[in-house]
Structures are given as C-alpha cells and as structure tokens.
PDB file of N, CA and C in Angstrom:
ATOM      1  N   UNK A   1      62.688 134.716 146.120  1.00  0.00           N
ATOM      2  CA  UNK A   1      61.690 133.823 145.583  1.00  0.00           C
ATOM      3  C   UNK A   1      62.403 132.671 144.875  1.00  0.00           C
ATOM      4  N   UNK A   2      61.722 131.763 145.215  1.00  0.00           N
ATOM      5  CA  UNK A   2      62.576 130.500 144.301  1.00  0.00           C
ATOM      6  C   UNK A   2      61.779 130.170 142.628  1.00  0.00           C
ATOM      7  N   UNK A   3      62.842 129.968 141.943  1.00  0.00           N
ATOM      8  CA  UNK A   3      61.541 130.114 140.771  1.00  0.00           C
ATOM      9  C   UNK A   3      62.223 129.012 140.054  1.00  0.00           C
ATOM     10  N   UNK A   4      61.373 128.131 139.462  1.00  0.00           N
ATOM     11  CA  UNK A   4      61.782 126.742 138.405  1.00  0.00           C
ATOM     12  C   UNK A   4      62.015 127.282 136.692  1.00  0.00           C
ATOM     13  N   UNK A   5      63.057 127.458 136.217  1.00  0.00           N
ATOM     14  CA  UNK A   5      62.968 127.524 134.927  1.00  0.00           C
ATOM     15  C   UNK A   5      62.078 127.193 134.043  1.00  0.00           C
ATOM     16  N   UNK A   6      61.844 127.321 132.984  1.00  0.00           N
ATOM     17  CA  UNK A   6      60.958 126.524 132.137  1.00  0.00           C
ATOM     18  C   UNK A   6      61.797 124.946 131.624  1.00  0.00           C
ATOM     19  N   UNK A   7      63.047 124.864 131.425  1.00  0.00           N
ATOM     20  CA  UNK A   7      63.294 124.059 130.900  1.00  0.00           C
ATOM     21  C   UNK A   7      63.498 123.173 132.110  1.00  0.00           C
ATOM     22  N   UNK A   8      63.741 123.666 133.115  1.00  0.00           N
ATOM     23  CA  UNK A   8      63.343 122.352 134.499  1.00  0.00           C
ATOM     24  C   UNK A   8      61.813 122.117 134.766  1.00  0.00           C
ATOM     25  N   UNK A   9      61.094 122.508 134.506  1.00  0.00           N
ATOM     26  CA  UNK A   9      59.760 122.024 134.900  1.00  0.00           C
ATOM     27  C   UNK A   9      59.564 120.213 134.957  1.00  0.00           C
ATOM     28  N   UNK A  10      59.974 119.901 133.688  1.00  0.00           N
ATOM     29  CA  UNK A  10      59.430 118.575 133.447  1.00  0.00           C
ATOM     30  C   UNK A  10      60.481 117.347 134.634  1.00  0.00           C
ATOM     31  N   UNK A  11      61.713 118.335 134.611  1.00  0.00           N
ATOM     32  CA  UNK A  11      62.361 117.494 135.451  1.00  0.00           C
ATOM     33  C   UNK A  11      61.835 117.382 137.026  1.00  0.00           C
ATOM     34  N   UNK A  12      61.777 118.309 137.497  1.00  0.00           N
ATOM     35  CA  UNK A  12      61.296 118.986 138.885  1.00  0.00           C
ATOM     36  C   UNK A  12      59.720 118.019 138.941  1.00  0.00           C
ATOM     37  N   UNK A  13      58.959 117.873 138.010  1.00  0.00           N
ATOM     38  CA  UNK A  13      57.690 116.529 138.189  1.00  0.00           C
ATOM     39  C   UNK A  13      58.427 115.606 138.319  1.00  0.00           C
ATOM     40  N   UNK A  14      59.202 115.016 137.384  1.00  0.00           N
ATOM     41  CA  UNK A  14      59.854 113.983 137.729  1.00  0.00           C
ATOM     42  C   UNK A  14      60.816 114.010 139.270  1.00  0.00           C
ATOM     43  N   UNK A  15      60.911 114.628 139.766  1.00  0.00           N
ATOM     44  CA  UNK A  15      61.648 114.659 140.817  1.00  0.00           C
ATOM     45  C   UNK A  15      60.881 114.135 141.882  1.00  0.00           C
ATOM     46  N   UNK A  16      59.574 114.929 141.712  1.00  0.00           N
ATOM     47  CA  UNK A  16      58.459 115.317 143.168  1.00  0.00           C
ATOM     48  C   UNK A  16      58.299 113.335 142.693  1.00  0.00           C
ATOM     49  N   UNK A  17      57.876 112.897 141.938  1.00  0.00           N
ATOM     50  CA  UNK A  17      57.380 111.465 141.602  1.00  0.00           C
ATOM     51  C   UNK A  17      58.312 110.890 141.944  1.00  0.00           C
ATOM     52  N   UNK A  18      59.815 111.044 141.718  1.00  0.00           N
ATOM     53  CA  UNK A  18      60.854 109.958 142.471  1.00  0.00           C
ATOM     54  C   UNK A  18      60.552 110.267 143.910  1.00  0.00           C
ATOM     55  N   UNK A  19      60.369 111.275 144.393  1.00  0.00           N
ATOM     56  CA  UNK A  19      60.049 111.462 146.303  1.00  0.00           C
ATOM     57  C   UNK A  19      59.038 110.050 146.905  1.00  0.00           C
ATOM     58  N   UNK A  20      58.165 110.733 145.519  1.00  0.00           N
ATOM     59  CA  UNK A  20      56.854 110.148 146.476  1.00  0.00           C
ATOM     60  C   UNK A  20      57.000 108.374 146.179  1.00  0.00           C
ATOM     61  N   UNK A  21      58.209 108.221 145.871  1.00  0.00           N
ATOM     62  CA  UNK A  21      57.835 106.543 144.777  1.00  0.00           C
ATOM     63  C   UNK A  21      59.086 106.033 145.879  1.00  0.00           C
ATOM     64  N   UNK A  22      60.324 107.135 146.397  1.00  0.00           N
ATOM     65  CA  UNK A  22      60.813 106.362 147.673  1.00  0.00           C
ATOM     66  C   UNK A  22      60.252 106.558 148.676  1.00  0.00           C
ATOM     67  N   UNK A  23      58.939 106.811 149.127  1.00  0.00           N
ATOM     68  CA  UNK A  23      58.230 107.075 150.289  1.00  0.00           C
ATOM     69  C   UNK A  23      58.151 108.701 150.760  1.00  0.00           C
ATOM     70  N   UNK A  24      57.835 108.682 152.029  1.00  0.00           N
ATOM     71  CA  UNK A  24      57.059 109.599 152.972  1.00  0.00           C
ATOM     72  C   UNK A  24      58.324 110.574 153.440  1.00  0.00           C
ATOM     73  N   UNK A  25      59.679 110.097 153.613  1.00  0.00           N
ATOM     74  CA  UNK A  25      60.670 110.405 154.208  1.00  0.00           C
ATOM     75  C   UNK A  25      61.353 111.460 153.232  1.00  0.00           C
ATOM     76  N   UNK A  26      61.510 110.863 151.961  1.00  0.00           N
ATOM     77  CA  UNK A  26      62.022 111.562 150.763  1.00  0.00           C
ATOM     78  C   UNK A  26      60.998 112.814 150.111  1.00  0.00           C
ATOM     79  N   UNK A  27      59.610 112.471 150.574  1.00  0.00           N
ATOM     80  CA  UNK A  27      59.048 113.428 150.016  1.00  0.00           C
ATOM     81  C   UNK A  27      59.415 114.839 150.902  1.00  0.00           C
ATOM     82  N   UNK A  28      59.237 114.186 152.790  1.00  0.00           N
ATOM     83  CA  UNK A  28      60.027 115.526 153.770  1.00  0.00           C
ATOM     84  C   UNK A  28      61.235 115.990 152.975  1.00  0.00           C
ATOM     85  N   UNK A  29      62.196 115.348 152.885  1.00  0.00           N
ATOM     86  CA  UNK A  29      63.578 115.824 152.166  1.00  0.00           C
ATOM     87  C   UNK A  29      63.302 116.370 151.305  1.00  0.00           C
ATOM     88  N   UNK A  30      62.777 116.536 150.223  1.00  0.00           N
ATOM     89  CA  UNK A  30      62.939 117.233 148.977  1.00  0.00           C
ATOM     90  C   UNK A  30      62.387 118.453 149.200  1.00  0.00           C
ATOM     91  N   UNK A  31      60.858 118.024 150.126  1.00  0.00           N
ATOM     92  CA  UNK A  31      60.100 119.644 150.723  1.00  0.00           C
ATOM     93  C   UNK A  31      61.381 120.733 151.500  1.00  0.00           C
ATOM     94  N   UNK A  32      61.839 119.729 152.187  1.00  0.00           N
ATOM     95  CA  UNK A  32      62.921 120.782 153.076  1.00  0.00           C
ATOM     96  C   UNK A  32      64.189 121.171 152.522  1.00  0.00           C
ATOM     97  N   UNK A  33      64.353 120.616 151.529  1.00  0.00           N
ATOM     98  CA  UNK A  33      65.121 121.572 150.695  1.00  0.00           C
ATOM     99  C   UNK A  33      64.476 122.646 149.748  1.00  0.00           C
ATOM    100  N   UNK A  34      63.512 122.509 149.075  1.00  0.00           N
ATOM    101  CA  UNK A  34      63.115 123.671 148.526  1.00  0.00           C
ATOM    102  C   UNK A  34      62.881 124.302 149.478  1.00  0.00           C
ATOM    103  N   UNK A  35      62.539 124.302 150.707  1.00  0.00           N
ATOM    104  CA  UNK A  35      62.143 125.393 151.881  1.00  0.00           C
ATOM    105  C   UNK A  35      62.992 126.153 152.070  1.00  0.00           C
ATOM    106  N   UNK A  36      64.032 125.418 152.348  1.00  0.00           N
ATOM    107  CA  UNK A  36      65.810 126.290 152.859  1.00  0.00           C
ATOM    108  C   UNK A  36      65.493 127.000 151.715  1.00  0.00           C
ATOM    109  N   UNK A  37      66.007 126.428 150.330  1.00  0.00           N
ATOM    110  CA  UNK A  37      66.043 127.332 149.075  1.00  0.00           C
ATOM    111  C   UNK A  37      65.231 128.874 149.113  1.00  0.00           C
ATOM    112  N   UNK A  38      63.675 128.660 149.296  1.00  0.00           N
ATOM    113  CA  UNK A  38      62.954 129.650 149.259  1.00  0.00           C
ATOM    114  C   UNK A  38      63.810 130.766 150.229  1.00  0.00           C
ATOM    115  N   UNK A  39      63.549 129.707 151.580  1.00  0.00           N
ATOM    116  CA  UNK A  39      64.247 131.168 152.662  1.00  0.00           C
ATOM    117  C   UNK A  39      65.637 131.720 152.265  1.00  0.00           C
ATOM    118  N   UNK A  40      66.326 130.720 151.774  1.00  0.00           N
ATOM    119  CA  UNK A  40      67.334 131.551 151.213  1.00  0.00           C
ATOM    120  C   UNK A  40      67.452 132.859 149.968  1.00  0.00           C
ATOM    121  N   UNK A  41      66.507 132.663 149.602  1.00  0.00           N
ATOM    122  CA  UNK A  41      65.896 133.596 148.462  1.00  0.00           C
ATOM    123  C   UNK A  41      65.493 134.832 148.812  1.00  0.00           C
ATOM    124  N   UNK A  42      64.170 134.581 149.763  1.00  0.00           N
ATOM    125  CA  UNK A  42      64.243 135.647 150.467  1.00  0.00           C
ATOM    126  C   UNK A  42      64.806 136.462 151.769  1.00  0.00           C
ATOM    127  N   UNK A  43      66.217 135.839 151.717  1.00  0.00           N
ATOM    128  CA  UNK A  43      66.863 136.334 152.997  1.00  0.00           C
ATOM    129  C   UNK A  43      67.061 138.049 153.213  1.00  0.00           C
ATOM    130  N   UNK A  44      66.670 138.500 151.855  1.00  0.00           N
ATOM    131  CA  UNK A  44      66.921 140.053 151.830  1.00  0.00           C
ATOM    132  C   UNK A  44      66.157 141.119 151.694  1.00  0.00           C
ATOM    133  N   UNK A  45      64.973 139.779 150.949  1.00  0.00           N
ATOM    134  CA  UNK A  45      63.455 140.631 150.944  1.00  0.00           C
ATOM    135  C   UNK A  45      63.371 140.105 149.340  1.00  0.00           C
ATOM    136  N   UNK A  46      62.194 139.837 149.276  1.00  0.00           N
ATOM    137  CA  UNK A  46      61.619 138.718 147.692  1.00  0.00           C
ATOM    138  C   UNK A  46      62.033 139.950 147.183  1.00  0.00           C
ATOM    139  N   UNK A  47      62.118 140.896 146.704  1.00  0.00           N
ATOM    140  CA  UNK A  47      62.222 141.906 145.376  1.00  0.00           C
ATOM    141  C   UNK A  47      63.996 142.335 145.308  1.00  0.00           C
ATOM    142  N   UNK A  48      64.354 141.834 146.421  1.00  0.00           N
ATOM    143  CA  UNK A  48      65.844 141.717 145.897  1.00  0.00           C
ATOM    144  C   UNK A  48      66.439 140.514 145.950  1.00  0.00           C
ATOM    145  N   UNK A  49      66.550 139.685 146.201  1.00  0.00           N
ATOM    146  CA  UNK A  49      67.055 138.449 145.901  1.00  0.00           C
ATOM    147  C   UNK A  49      66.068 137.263 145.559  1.00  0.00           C
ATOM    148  N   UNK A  50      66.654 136.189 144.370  1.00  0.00           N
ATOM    149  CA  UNK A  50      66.443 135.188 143.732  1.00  0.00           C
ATOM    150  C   UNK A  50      66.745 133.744 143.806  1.00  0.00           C
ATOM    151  N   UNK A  51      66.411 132.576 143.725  1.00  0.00           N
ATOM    152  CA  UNK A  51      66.860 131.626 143.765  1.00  0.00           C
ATOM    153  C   UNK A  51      66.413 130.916 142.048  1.00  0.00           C
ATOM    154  N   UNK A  52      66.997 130.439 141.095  1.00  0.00           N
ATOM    155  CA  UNK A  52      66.655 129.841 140.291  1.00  0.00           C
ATOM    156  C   UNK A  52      66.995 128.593 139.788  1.00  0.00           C
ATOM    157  N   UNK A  53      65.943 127.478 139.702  1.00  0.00           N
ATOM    158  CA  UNK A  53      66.483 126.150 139.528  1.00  0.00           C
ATOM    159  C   UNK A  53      66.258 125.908 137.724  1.00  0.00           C
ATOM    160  N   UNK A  54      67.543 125.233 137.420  1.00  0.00           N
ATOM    161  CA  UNK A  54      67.430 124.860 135.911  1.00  0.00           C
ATOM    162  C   UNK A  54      67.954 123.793 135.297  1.00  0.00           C
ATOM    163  N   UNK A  55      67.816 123.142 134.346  1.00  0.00           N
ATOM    164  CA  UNK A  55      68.349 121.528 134.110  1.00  0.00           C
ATOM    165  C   UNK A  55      69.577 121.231 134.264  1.00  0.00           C
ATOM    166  N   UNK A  56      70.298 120.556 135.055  1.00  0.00           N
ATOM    167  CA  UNK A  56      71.750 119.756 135.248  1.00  0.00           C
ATOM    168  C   UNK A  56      71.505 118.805 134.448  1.00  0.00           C
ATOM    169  N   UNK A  57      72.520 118.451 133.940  1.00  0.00           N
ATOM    170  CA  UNK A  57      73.091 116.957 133.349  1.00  0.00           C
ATOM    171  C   UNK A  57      72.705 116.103 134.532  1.00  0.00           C
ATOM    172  N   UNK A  58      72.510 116.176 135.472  1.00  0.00           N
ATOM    173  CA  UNK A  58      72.850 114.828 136.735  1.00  0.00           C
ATOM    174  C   UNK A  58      71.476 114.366 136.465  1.00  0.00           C
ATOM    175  N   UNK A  59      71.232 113.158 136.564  1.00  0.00           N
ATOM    176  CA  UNK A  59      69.490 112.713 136.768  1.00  0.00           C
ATOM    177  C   UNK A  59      68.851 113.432 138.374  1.00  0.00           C
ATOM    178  N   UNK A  60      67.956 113.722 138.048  1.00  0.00           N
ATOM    179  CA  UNK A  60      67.211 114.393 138.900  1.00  0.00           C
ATOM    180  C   UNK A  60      67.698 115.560 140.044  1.00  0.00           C
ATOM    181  N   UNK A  61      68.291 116.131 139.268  1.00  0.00           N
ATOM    182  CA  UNK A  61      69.103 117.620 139.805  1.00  0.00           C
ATOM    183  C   UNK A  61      69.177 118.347 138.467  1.00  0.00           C
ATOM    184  N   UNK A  62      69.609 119.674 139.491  1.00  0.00           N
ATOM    185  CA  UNK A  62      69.459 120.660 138.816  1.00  0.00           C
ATOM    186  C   UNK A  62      70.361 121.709 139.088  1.00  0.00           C
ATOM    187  N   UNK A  63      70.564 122.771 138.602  1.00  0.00           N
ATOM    188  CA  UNK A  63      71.447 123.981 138.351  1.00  0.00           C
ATOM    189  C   UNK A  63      71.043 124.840 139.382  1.00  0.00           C
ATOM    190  N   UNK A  64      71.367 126.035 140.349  1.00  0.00           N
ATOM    191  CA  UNK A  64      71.006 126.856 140.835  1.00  0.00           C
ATOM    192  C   UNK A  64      71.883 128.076 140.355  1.00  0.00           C
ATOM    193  N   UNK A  65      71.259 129.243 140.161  1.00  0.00           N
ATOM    194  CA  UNK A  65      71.484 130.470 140.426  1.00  0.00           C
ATOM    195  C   UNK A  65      70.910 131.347 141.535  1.00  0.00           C
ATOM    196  N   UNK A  66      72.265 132.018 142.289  1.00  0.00           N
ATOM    197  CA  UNK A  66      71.372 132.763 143.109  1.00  0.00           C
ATOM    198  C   UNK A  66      71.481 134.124 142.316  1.00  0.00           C
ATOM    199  N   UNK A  67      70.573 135.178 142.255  1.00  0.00           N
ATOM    200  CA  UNK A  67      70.676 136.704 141.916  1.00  0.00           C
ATOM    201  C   UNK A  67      70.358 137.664 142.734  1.00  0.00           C
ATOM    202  N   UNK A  68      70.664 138.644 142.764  1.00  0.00           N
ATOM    203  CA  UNK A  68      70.560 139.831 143.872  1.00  0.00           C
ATOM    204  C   UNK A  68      70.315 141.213 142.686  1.00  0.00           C
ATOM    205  N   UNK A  69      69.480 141.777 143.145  1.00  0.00           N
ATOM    206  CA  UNK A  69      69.120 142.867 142.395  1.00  0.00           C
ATOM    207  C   UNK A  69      70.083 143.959 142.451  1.00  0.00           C
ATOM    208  N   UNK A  70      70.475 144.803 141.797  1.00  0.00           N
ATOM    209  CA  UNK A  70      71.506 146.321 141.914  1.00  0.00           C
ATOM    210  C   UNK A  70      70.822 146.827 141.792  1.00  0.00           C
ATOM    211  N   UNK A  71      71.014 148.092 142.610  1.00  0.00           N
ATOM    212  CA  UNK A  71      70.409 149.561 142.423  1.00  0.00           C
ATOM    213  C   UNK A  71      70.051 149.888 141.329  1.00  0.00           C
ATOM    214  N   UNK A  72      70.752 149.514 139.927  1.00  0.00           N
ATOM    215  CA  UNK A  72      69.969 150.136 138.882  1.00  0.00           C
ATOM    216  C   UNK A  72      68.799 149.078 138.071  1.00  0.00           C
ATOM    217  N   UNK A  73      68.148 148.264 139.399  1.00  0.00           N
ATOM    218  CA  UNK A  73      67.237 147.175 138.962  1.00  0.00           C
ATOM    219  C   UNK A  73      67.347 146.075 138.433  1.00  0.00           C
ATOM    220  N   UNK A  74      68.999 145.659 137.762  1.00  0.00           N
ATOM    221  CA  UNK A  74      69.306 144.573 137.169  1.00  0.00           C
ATOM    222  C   UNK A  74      69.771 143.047 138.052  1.00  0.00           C
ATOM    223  N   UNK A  75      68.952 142.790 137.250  1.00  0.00           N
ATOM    224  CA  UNK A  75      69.654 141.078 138.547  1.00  0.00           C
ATOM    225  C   UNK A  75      70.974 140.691 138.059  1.00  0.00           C
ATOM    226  N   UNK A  76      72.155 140.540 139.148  1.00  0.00           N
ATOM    227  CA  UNK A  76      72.858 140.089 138.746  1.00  0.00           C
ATOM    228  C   UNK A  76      73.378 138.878 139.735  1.00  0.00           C
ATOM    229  N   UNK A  77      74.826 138.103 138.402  1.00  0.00           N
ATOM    230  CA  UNK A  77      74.631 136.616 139.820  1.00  0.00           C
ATOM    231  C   UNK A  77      75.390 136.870 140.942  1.00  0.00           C
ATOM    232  N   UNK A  78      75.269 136.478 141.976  1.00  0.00           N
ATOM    233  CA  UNK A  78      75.425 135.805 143.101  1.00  0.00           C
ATOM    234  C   UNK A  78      76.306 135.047 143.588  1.00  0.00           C
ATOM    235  N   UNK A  79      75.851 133.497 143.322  1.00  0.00           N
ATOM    236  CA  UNK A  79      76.616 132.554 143.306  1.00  0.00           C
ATOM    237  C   UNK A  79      76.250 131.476 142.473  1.00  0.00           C
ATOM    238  N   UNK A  80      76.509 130.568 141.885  1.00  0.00           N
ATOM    239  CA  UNK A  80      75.588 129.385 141.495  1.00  0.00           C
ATOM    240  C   UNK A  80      75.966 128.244 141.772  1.00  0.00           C
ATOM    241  N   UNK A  81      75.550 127.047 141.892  1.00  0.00           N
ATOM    242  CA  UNK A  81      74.732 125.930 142.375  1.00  0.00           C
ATOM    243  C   UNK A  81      74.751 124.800 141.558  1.00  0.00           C
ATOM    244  N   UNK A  82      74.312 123.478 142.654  1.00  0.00           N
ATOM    245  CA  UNK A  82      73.289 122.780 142.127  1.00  0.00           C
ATOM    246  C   UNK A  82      72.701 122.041 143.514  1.00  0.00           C
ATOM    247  N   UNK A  83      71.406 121.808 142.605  1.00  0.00           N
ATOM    248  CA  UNK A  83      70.300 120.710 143.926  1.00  0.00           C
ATOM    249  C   UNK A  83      70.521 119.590 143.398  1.00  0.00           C
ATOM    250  N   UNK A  84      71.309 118.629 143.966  1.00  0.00           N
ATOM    251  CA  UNK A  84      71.885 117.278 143.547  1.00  0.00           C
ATOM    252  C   UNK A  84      70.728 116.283 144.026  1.00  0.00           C
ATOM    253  N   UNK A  85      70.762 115.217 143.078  1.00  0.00           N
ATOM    254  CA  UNK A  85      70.139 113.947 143.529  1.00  0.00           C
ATOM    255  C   UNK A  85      71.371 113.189 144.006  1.00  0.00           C
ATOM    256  N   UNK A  86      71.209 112.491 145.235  1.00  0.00           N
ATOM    257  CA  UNK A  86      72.794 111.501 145.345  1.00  0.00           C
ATOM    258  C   UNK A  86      71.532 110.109 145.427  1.00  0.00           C
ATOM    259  N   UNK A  87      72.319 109.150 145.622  1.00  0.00           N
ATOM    260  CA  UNK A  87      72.160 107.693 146.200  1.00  0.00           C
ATOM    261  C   UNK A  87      72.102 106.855 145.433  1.00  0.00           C
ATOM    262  N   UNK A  88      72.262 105.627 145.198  1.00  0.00           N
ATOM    263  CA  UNK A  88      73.088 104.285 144.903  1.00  0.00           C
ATOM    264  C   UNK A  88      73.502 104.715 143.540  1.00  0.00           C
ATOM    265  N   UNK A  89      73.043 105.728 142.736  1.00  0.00           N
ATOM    266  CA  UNK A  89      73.719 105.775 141.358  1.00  0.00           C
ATOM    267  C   UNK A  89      74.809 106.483 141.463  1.00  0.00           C
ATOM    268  N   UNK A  90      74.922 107.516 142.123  1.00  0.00           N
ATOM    269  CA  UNK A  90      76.543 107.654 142.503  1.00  0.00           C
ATOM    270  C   UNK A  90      77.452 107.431 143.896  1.00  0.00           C
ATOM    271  N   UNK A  91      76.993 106.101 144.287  1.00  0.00           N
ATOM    272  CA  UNK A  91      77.331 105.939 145.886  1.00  0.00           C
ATOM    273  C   UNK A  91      77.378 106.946 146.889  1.00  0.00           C
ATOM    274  N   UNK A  92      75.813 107.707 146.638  1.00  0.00           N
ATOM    275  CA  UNK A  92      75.872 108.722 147.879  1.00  0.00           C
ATOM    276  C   UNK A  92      76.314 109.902 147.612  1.00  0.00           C
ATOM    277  N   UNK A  93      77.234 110.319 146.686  1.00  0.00           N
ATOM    278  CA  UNK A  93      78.140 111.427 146.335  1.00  0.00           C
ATOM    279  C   UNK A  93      79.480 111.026 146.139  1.00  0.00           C
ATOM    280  N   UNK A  94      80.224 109.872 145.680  1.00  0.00           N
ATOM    281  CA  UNK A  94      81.704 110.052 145.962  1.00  0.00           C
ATOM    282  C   UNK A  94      82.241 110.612 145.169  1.00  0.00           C
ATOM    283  N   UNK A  95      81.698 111.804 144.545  1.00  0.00           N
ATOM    284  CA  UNK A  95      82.530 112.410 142.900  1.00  0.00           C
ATOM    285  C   UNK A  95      82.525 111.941 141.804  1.00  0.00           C
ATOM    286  N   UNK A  96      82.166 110.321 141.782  1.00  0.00           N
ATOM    287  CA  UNK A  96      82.074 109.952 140.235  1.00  0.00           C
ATOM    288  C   UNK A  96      80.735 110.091 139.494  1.00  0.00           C
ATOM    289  N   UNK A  97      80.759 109.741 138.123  1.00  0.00           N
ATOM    290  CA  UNK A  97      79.372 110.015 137.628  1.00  0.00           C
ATOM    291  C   UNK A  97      78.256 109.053 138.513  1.00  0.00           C
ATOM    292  N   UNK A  98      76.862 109.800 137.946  1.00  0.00           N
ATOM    293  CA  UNK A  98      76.834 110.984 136.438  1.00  0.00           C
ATOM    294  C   UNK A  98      76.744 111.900 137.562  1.00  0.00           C
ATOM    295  N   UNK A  99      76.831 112.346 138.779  1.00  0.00           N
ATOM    296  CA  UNK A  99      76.772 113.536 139.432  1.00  0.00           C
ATOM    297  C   UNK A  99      78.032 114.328 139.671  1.00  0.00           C
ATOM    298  N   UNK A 100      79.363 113.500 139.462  1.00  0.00           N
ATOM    299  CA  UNK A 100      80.516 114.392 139.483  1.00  0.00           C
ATOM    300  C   UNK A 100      80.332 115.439 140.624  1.00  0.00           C
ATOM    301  N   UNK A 101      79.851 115.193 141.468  1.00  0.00           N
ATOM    302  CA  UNK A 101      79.562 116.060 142.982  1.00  0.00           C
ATOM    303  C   UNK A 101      79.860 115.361 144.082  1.00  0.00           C
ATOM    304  N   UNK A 102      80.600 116.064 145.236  1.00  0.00           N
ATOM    305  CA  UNK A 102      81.136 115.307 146.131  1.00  0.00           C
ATOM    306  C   UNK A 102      80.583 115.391 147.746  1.00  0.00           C
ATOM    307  N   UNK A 103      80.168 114.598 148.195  1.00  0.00           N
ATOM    308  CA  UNK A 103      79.387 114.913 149.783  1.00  0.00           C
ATOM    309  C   UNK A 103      80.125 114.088 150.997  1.00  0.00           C
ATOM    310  N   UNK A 104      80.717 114.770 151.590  1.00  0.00           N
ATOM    311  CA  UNK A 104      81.767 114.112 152.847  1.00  0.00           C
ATOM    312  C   UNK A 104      81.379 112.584 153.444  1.00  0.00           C
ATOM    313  N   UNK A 105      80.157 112.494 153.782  1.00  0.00           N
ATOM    314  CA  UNK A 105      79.437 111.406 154.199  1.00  0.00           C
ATOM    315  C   UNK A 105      78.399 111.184 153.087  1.00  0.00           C
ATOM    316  N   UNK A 106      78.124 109.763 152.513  1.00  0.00           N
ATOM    317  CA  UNK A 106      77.068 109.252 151.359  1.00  0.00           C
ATOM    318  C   UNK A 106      75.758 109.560 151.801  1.00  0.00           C
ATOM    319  N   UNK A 107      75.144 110.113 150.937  1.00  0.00           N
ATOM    320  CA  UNK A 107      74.073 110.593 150.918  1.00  0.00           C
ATOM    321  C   UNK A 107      72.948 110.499 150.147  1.00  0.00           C
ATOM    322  N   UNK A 108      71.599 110.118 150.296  1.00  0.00           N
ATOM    323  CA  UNK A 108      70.138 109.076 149.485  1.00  0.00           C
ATOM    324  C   UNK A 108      69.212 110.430 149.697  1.00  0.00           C
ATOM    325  N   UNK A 109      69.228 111.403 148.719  1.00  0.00           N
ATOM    326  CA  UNK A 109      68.561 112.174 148.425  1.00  0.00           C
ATOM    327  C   UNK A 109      69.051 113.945 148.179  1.00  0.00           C
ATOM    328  N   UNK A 110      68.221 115.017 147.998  1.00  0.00           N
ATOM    329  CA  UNK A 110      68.634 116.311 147.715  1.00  0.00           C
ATOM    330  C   UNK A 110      69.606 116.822 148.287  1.00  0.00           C
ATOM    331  N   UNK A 111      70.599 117.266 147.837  1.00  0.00           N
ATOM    332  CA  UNK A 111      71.234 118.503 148.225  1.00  0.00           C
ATOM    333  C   UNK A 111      72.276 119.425 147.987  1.00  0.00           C
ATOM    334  N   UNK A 112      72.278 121.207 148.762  1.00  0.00           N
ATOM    335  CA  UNK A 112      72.950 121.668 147.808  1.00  0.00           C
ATOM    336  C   UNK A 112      74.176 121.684 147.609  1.00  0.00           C
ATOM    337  N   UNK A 113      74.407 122.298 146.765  1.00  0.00           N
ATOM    338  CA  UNK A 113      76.514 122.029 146.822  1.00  0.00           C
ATOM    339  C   UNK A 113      76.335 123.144 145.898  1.00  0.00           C
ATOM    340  N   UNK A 114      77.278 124.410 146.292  1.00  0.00           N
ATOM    341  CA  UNK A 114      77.868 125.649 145.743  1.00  0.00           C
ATOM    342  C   UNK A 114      79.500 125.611 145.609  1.00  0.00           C
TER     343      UNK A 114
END
C-alpha cells in the first residue's frame, strides 16, 4: 500500500497543483508514478509490504520508505528513497541543488531514485 505521511500531505497537494498548473502531460506523469509506487507496494501482497512517502528537503519531492513485514508482525525497512521533482530548477537532475539527485539524461518531472 502506498501511504502519504502526515507531514507530506500538504506537500503532495502542492505537488498534484504543480501537475495540473504544467498541464495534462505532467498530471499522466505524476499519476504514473504513484501507480508504479502502489504496485510496487503491493508486489507481495498489501499486508506485507509498504511504500511510504514523507517530506524531502527538495521542492516538491519527497522521501520514500519501503517496509516489509517479519514474521513476528513488525515492519521493518527495506530500502529507502526519494520521489524527486527534477526540471529547470535543477537542470533536469545534474546533482546540484536543491535536489542533489542525479538522472543520466535531464529530466521535467517525478522520479524515483533509491
């Protein structure tokens, strides 16, 4: 299951509103990344694995945790994440701020990087 923190909520509105404010195209992109996300969540079955998004420093990104349940019911982590915003504020991804995240080819919208 993919689940939004509480302290990302307000960002994650602000996100869906930057989609819809660069058009029709960005709003697909952002949908199809939370989609992957979800399915990735439940790749094992919703009651054992997690996806959780939570506030990054980057403007309009965020933190991921993945969790996987143990036998003795406890979630533990996985791997963790983030759902990056790229484009013209950090040329696409080239590693410099404020996203300090790097994407082979420049890139104008979501994505993940583990």
């Amino acid at each position: 299951m993919l689940r939004i923190d509480e302290s990302a909520k307000n960002r994650f509105k602000a996100c869906k509103t930057l989609a819809r404010n660069l058009g029709p195209e960005m709003v697909k992109k952002f949908a199809k990344v939370l989609r992957w996300l979800n399915a990735y969540a439940c790749h094992e079955g919703k009651l054992t694995t997690r996806v959780t998004l939570y506030l990054d420093f980057a403007p309009y990104s965020f933190g991921i945790v993945w969790e996987r349940k143990d036998t003795d019911g406890n979630w533990k982590h996985w791997f963790i994440g983030g759902l990056i915003y790229h484009g013209p504020h950090d040329n696409g991804g080239d590693g410099g701020a404020p996203t300090l995240s790097v994407n082979l080819t420049p890139h104008h919208g979501w994505s993940v990087h583990t």
